[in-house]
N, C-alpha and C. Protein backbone atom coordinates (compact mmCIF):
# COMPACT_ATOMS: atom_id res chain seq x y z
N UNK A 1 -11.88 1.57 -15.37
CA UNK A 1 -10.49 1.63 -15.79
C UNK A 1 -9.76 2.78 -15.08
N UNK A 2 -10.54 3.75 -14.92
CA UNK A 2 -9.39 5.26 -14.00
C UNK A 2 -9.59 4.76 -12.94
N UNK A 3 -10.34 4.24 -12.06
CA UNK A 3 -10.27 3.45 -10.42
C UNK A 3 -9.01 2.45 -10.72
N UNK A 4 -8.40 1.78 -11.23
CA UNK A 4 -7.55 1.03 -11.36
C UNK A 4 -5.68 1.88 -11.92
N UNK A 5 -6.34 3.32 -12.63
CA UNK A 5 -4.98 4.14 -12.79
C UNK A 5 -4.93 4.92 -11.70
N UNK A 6 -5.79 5.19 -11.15
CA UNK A 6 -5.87 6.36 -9.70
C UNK A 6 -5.28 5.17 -8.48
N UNK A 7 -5.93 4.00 -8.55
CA UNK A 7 -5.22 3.16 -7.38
C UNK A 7 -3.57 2.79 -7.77
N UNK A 8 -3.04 2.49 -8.93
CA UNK A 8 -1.57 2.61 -9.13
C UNK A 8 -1.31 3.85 -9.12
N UNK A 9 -1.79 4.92 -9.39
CA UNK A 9 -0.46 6.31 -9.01
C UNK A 9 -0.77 6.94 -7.29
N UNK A 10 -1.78 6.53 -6.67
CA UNK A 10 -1.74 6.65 -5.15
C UNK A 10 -0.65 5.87 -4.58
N UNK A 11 -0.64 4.69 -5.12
CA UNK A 11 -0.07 3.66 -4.22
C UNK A 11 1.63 3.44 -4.84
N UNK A 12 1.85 4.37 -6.17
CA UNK A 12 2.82 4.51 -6.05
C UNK A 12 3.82 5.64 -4.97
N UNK A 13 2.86 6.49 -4.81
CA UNK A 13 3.48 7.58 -3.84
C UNK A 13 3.10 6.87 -2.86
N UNK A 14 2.20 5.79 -2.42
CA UNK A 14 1.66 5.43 -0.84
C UNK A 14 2.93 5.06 -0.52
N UNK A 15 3.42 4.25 -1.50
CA UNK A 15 4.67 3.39 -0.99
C UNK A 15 5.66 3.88 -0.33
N UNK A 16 6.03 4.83 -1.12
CA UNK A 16 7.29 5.73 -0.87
C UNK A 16 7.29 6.95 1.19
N UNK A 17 6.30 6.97 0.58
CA UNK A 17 5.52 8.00 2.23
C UNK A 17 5.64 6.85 3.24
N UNK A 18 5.39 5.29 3.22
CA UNK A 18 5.10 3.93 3.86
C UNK A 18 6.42 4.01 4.22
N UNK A 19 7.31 4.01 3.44
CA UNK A 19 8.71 3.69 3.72
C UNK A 19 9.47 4.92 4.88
N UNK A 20 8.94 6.40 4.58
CA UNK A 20 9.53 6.97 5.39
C UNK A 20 8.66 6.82 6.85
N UNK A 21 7.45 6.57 6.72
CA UNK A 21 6.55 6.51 8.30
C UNK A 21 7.03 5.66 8.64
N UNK A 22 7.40 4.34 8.48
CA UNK A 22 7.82 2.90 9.06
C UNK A 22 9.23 3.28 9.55
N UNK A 23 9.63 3.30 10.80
CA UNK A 23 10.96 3.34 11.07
C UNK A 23 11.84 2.31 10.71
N UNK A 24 13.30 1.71 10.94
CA UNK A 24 13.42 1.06 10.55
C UNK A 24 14.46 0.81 8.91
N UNK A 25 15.22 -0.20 9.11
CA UNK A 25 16.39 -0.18 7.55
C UNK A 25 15.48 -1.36 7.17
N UNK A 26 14.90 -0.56 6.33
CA UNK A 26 14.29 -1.77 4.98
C UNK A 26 15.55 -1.81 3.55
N UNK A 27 15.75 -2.79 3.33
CA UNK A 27 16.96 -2.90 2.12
C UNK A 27 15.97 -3.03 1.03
N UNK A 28 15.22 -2.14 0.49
CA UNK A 28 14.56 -2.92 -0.29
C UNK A 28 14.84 -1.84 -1.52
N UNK A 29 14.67 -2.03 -2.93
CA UNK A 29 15.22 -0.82 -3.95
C UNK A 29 13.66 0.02 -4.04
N UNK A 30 13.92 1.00 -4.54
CA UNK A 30 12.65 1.56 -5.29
C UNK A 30 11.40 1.05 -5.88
N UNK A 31 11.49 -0.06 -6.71
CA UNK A 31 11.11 -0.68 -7.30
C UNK A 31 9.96 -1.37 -6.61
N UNK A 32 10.72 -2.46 -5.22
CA UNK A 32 10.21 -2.73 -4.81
C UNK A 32 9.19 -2.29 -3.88
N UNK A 33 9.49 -0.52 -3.43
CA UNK A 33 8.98 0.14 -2.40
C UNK A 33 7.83 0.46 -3.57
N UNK A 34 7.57 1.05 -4.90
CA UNK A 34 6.41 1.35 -5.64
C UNK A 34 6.06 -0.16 -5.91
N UNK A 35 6.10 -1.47 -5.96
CA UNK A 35 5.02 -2.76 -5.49
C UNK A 35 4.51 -2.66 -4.32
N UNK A 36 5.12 -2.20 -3.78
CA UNK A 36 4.41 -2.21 -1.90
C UNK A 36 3.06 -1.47 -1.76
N UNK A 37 3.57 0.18 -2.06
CA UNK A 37 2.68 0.35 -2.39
C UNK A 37 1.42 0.70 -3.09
N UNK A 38 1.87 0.14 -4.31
CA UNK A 38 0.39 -0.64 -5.28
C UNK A 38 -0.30 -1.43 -4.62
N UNK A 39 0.25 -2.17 -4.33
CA UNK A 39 -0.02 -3.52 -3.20
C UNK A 39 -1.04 -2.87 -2.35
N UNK A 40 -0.35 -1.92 -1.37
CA UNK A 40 -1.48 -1.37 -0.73
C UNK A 40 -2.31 -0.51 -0.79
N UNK A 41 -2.15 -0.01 -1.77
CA UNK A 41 -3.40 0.79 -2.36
C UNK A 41 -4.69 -0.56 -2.87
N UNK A 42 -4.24 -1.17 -3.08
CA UNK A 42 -5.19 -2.30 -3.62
C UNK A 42 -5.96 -3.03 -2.11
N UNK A 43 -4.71 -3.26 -1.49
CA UNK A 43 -5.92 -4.02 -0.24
C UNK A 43 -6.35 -2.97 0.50
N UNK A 44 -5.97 -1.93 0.46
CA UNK A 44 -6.96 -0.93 1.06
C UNK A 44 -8.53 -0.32 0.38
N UNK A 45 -8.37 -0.49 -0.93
CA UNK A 45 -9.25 -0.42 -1.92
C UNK A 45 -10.72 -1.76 -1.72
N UNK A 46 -9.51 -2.71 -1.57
CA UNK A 46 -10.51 -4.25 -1.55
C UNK A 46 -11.10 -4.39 0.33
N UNK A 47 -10.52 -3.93 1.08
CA UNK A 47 -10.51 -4.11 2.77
C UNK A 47 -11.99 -2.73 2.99
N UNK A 48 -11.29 -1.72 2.38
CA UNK A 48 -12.84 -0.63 2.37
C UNK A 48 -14.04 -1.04 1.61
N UNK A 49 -13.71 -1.79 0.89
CA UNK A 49 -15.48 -1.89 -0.51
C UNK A 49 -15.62 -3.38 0.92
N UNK A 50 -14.72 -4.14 1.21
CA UNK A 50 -15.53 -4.97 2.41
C UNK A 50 -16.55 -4.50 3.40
N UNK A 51 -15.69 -3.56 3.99
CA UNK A 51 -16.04 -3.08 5.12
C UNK A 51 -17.38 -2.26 4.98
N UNK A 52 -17.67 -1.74 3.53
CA UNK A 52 -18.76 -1.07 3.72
C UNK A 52 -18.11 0.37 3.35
N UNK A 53 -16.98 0.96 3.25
CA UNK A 53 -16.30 2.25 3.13
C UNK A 53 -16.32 3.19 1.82
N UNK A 54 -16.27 1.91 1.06
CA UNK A 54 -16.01 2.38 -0.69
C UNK A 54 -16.80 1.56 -1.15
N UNK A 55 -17.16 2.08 -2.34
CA UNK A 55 -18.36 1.73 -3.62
C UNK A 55 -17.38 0.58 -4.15
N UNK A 56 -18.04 -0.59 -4.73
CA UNK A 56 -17.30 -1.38 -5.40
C UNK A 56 -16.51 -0.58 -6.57
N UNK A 57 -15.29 -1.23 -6.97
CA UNK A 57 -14.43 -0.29 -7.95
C UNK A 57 -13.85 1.07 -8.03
N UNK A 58 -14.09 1.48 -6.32
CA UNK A 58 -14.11 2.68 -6.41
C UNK A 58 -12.20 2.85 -5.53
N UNK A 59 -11.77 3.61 -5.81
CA UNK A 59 -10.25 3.44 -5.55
C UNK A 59 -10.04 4.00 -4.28
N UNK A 60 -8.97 3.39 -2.91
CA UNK A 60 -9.35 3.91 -1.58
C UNK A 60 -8.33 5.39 -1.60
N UNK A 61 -8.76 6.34 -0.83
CA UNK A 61 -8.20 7.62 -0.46
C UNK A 61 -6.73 7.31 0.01
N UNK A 62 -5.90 8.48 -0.10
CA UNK A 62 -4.24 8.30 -0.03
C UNK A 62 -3.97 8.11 1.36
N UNK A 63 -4.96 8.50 2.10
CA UNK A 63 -4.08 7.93 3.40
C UNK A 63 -4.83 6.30 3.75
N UNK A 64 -5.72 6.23 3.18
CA UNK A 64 -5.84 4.31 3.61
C UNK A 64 -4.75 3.51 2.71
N UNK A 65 -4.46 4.18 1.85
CA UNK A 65 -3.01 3.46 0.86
C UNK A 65 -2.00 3.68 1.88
N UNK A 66 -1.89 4.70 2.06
CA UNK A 66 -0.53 4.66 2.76
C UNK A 66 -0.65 3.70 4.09
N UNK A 67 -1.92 3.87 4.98
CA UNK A 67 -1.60 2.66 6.20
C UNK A 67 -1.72 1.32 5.60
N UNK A 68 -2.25 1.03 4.47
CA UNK A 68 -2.06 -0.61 3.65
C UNK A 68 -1.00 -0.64 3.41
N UNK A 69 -0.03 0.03 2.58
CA UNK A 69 1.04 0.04 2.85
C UNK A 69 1.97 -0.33 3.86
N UNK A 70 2.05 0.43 4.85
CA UNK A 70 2.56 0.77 5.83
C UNK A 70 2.10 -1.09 6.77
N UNK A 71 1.36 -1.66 6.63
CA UNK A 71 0.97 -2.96 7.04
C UNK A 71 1.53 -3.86 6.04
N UNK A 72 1.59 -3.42 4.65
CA UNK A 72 2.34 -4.75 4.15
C UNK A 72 3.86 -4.50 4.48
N UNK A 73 3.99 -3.70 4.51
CA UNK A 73 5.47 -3.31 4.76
C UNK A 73 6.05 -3.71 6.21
N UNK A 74 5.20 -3.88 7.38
CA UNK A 74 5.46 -4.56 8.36
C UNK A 74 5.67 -6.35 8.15
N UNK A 75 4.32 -6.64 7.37
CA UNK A 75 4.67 -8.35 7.29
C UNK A 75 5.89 -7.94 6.14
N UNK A 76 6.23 -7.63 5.61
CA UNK A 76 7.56 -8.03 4.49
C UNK A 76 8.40 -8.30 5.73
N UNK A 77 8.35 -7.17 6.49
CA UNK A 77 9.71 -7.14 7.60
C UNK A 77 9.59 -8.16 8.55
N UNK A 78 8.66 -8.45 8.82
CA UNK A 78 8.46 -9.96 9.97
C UNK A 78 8.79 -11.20 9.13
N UNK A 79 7.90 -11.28 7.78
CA UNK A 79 8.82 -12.36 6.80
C UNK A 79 10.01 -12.37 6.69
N UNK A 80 10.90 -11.55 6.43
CA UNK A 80 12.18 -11.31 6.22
C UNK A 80 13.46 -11.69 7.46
N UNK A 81 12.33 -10.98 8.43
CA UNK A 81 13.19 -11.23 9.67
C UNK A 81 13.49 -13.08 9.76
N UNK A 82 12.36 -13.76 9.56
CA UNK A 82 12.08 -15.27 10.20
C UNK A 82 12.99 -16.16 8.77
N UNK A 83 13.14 -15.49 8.02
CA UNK A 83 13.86 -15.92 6.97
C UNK A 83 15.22 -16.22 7.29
């Protein structure tokens, strides 16, 4: 259960840090920038216990949130664009 509160309050700050590293006018509110990155705190969480990096359940470190982030935050913007 704290691997799952430690991966939402990383990935709420991942998000926000994602948004200023990514250059670029993202229109997107707050809201949506702390889903982003939850979001990527999670596939960075699930992409490391793949890879061999992290213990199952175990929550990934703030800077692999922030580049998960920082990757979903690119496909939003390539979705968005083709939209």
């Amino acid at each position: 259960m704290m691997s799952i509160l430690g991966t939402l309050f990383i990935g709420l700050i991942a998000g926000f840090i994602a948004r200023m590293v990514k250059p670029g006018d993202d229109s997107m509110g707050w809201i949506m920038t702390a889903i982003l990155g939850v979001a990527g705190s999670f596939l960075a969480s699930y992409a490391g216990a793949a890879l061999g990096l992290y213990a199952q359940g175990q929550a990934a470190g703030f800077i692999a949130s922030v580049v998960g982030a920082v990757v979903l935050l690119v496909i939003y913007g390539l979705l968005k664009k083709k939209a």
